[in-house]
C-alpha atoms as a PDB file:
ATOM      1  CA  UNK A   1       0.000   0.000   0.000  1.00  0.00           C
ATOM      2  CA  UNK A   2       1.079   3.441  -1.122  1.00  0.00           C
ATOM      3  CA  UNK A   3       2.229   6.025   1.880  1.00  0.00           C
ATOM      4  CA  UNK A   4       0.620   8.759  -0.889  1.00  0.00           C
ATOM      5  CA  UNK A   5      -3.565   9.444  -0.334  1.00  0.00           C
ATOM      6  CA  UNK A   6      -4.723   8.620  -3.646  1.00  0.00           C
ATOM      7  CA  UNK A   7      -7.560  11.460  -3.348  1.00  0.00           C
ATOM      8  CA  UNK A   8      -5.875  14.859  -3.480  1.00  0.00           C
ATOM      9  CA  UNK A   9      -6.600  16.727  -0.015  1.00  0.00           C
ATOM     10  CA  UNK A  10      -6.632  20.310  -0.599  1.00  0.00           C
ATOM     11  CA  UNK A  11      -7.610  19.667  -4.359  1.00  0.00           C
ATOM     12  CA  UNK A  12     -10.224  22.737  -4.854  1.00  0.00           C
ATOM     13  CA  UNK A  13      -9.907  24.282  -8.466  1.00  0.00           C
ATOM     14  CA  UNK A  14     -12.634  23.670 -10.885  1.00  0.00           C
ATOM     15  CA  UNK A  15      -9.751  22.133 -13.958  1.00  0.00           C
ATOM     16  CA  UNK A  16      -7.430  19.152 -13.699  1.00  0.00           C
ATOM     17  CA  UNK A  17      -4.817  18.314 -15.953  1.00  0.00           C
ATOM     18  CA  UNK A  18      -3.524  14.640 -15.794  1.00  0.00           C
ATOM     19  CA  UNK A  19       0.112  14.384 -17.349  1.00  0.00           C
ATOM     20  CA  UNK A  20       1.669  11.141 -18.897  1.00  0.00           C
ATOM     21  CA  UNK A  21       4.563   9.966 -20.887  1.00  0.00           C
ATOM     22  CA  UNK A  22       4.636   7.627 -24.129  1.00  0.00           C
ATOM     23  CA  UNK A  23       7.376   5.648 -25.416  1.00  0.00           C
ATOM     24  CA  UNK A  24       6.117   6.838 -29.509  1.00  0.00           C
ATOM     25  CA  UNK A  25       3.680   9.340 -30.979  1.00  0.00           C
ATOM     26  CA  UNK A  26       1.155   6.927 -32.089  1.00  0.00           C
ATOM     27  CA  UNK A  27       0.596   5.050 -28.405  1.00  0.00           C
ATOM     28  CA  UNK A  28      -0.031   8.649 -27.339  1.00  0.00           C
ATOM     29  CA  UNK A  29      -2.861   9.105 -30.006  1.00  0.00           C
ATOM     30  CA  UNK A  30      -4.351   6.513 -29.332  1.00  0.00           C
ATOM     31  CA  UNK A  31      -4.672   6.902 -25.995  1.00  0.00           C
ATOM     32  CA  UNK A  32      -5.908  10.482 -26.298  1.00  0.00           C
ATOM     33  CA  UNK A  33      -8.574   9.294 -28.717  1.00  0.00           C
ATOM     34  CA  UNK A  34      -9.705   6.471 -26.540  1.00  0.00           C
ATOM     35  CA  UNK A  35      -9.613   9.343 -23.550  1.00  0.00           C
ATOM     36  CA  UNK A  36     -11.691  11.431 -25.789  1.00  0.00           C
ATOM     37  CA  UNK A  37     -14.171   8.900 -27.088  1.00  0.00           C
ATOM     38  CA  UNK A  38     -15.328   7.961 -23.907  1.00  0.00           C
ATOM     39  CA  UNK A  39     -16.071  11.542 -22.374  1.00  0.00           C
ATOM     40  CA  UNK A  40     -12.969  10.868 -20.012  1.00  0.00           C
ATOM     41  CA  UNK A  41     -11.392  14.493 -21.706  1.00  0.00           C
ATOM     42  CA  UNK A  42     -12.110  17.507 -23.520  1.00  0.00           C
ATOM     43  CA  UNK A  43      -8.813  17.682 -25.018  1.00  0.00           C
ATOM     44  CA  UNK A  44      -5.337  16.858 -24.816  1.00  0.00           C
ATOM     45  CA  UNK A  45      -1.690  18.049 -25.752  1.00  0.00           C
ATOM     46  CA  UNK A  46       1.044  16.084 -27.194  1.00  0.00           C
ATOM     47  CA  UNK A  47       5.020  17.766 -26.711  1.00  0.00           C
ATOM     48  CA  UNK A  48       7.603  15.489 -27.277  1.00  0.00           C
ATOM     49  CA  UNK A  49      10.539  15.106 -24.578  1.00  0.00           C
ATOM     50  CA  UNK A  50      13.927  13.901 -24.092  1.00  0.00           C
ATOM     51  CA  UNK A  51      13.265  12.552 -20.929  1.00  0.00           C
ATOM     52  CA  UNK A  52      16.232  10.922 -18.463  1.00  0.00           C
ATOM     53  CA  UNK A  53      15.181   8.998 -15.646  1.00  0.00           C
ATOM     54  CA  UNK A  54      16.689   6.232 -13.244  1.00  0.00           C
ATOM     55  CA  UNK A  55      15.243   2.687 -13.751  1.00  0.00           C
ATOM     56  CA  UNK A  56      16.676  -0.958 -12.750  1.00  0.00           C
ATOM     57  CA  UNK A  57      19.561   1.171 -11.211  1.00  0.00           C
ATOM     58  CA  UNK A  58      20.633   3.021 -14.317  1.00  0.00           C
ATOM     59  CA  UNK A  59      20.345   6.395 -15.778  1.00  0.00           C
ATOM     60  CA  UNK A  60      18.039   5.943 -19.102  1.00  0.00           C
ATOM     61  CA  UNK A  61      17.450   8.227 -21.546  1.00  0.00           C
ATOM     62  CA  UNK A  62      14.653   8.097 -24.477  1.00  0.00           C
ATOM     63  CA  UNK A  63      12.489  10.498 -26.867  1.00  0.00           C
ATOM     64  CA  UNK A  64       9.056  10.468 -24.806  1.00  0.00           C
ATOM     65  CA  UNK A  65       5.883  12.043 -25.534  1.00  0.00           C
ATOM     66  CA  UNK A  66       4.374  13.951 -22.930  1.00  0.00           C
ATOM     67  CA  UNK A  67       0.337  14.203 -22.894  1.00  0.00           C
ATOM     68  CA  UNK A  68      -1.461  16.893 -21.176  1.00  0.00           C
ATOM     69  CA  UNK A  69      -5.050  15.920 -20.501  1.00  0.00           C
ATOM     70  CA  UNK A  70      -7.340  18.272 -19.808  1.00  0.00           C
ATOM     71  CA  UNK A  71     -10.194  17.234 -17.393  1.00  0.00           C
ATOM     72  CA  UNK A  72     -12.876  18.054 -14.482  1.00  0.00           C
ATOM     73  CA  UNK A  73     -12.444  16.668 -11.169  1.00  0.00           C
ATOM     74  CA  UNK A  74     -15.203  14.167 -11.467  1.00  0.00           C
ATOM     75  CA  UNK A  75     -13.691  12.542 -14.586  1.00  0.00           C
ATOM     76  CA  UNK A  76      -9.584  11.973 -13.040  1.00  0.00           C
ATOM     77  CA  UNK A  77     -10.752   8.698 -11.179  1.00  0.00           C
ATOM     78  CA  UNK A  78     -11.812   7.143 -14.618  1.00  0.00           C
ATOM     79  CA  UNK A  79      -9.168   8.977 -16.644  1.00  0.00           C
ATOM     80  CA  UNK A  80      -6.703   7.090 -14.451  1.00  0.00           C
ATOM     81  CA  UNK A  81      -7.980   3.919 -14.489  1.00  0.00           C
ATOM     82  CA  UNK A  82      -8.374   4.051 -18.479  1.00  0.00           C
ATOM     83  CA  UNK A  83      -5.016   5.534 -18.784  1.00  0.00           C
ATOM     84  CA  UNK A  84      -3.356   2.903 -16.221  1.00  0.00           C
ATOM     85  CA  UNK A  85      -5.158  -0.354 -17.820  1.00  0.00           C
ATOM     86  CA  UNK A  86      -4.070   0.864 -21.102  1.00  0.00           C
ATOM     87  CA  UNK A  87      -0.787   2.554 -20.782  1.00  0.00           C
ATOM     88  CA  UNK A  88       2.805   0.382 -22.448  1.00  0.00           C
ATOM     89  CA  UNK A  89       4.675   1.231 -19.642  1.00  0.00           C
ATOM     90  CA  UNK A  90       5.478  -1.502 -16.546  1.00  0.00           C
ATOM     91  CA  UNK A  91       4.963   2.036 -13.786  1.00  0.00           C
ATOM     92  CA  UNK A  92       3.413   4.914 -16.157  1.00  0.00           C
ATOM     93  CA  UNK A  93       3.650   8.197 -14.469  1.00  0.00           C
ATOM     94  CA  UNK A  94       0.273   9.294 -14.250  1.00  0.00           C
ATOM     95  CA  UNK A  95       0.176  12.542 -12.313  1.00  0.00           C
ATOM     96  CA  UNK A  96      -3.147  15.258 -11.543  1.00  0.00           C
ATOM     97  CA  UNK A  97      -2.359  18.645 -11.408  1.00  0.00           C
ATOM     98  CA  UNK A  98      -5.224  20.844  -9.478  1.00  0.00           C
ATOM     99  CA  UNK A  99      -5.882  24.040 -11.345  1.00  0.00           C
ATOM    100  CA  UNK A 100      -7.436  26.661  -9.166  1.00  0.00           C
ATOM    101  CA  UNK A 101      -8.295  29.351 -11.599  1.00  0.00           C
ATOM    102  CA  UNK A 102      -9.356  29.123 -15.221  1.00  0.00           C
ATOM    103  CA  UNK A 103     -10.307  31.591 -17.861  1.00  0.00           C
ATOM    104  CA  UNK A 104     -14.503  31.183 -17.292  1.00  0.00           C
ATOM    105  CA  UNK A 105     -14.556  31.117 -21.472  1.00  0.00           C
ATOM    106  CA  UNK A 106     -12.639  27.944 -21.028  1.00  0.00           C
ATOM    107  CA  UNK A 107     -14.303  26.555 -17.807  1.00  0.00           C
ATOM    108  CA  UNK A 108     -17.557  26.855 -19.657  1.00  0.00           C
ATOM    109  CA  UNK A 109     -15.818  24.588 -22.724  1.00  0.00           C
ATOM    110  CA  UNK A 110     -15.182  22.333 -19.794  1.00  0.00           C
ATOM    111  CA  UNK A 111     -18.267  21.924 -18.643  1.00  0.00           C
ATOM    112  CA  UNK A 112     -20.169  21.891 -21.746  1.00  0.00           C
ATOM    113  CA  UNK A 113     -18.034  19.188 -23.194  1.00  0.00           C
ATOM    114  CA  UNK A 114     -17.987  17.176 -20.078  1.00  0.00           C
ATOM    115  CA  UNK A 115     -20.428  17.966 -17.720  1.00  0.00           C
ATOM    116  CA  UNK A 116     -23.612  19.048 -19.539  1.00  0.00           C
ATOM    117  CA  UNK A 117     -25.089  18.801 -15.815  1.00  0.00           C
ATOM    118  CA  UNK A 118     -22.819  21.110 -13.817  1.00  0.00           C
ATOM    119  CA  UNK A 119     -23.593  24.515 -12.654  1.00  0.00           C
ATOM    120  CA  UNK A 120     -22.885  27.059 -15.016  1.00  0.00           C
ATOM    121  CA  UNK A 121     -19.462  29.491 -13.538  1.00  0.00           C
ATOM    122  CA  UNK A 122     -20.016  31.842 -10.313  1.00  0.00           C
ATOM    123  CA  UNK A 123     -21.200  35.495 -11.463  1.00  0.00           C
ATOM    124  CA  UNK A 124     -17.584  37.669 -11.751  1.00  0.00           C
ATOM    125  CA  UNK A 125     -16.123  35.592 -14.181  1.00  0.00           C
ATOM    126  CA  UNK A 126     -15.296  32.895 -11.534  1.00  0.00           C
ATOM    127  CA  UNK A 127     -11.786  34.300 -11.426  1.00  0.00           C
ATOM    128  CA  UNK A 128     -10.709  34.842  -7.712  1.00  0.00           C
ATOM    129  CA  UNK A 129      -8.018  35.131  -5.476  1.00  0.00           C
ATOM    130  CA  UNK A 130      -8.260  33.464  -2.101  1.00  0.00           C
ATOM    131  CA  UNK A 131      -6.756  34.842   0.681  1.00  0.00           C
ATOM    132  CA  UNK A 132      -4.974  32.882   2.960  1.00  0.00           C
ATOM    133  CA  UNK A 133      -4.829  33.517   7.266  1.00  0.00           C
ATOM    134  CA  UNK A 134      -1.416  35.205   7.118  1.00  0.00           C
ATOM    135  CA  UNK A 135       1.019  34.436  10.149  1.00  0.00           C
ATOM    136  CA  UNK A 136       1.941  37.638  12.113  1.00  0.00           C
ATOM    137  CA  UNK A 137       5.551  38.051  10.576  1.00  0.00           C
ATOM    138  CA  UNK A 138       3.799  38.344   7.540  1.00  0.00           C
ATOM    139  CA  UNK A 139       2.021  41.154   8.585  1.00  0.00           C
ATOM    140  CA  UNK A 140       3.016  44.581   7.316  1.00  0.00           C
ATOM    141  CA  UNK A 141       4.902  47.008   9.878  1.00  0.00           C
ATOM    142  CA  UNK A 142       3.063  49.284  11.456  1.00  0.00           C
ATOM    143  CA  UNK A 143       3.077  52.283  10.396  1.00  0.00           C
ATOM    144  CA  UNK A 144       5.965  54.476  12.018  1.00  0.00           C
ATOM    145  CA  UNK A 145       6.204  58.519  12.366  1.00  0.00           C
ATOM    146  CA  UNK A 146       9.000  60.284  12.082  1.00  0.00           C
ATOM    147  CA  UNK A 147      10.734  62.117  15.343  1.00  0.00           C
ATOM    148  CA  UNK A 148       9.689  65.428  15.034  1.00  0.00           C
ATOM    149  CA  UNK A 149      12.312  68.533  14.406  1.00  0.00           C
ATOM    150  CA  UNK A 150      13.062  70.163  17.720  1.00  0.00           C
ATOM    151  CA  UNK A 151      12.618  74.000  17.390  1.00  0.00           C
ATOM    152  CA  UNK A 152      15.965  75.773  17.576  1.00  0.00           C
ATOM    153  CA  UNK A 153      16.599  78.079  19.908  1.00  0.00           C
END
């Protein structure tokens, strides 16, 4: 059993992009077509890599593909169980990225394409900032006065 929660905790952004690796361009096609046929995605990025990595106690080095997915959060559990039944690889990485804040254009691609049923984007744009509790040394210093001139005499 992994030490690593398989649910993100603090996961809270409305986007997810789920990242993976390929050995050759056409194994990432067709997994991004078999992501996209079955609603898993709304679309996905191919960039190809020299990647180096460590495996059976050596340094390896091989021309990759890297795949962005782009996803909502209720989709990641099947996109990685899709991507993990179907990937070449003995331990694919297969890695979620939280996005907090999206451009609401693009959120509304998301949920049209994926989630006909979700609510449609808070009122403002649904861009925000959250602000954190900040700890007292990050306060900002009071504000100080200067000594003031002594007349001369």
């Amino acid at each position: 059993m992994s030490p690593y929660p398989l649910d993100p905790v603090r996961a809270v952004g409305p986007m997810r992009i789920v990242l993976t690796t390929y050995p050759a361009r056409a194994a990432a096609l067709t997994a991004v077509d078999g992501a996209l046929a079955r609603g898993l995605v709304a679309c996905a990025q191919l960039v190809a890599i020299d990647a180096r990595y460590r495996w059976n106690g050596r340094v390896e080095t091989a021309d990759e593909v890297l795949v962005l997915f782009k996803t909502v959060p209720k989709r990641v559990g099947a996109l990685f169980t899709f991507l993990s039944e179907n990937h070449p690889y003995a331990v694919p990485e297969i890695a979620e990225v939280d996005v907090p804040r999206v451009a609401p254009a693009y959120l509304r691609y998301l949920a049209e394409t994926l989630d006909a049923d979700s609510p449609p984007p808070p009122l403002g744009g649904g861009i925000t900032r959250r602000a954190a509790p900040r700890g007292r040394a990050a306060r900002a210093p009071g504000r100080t006065r200067a000594r003031r001139p002594r007349p001369s005499r």
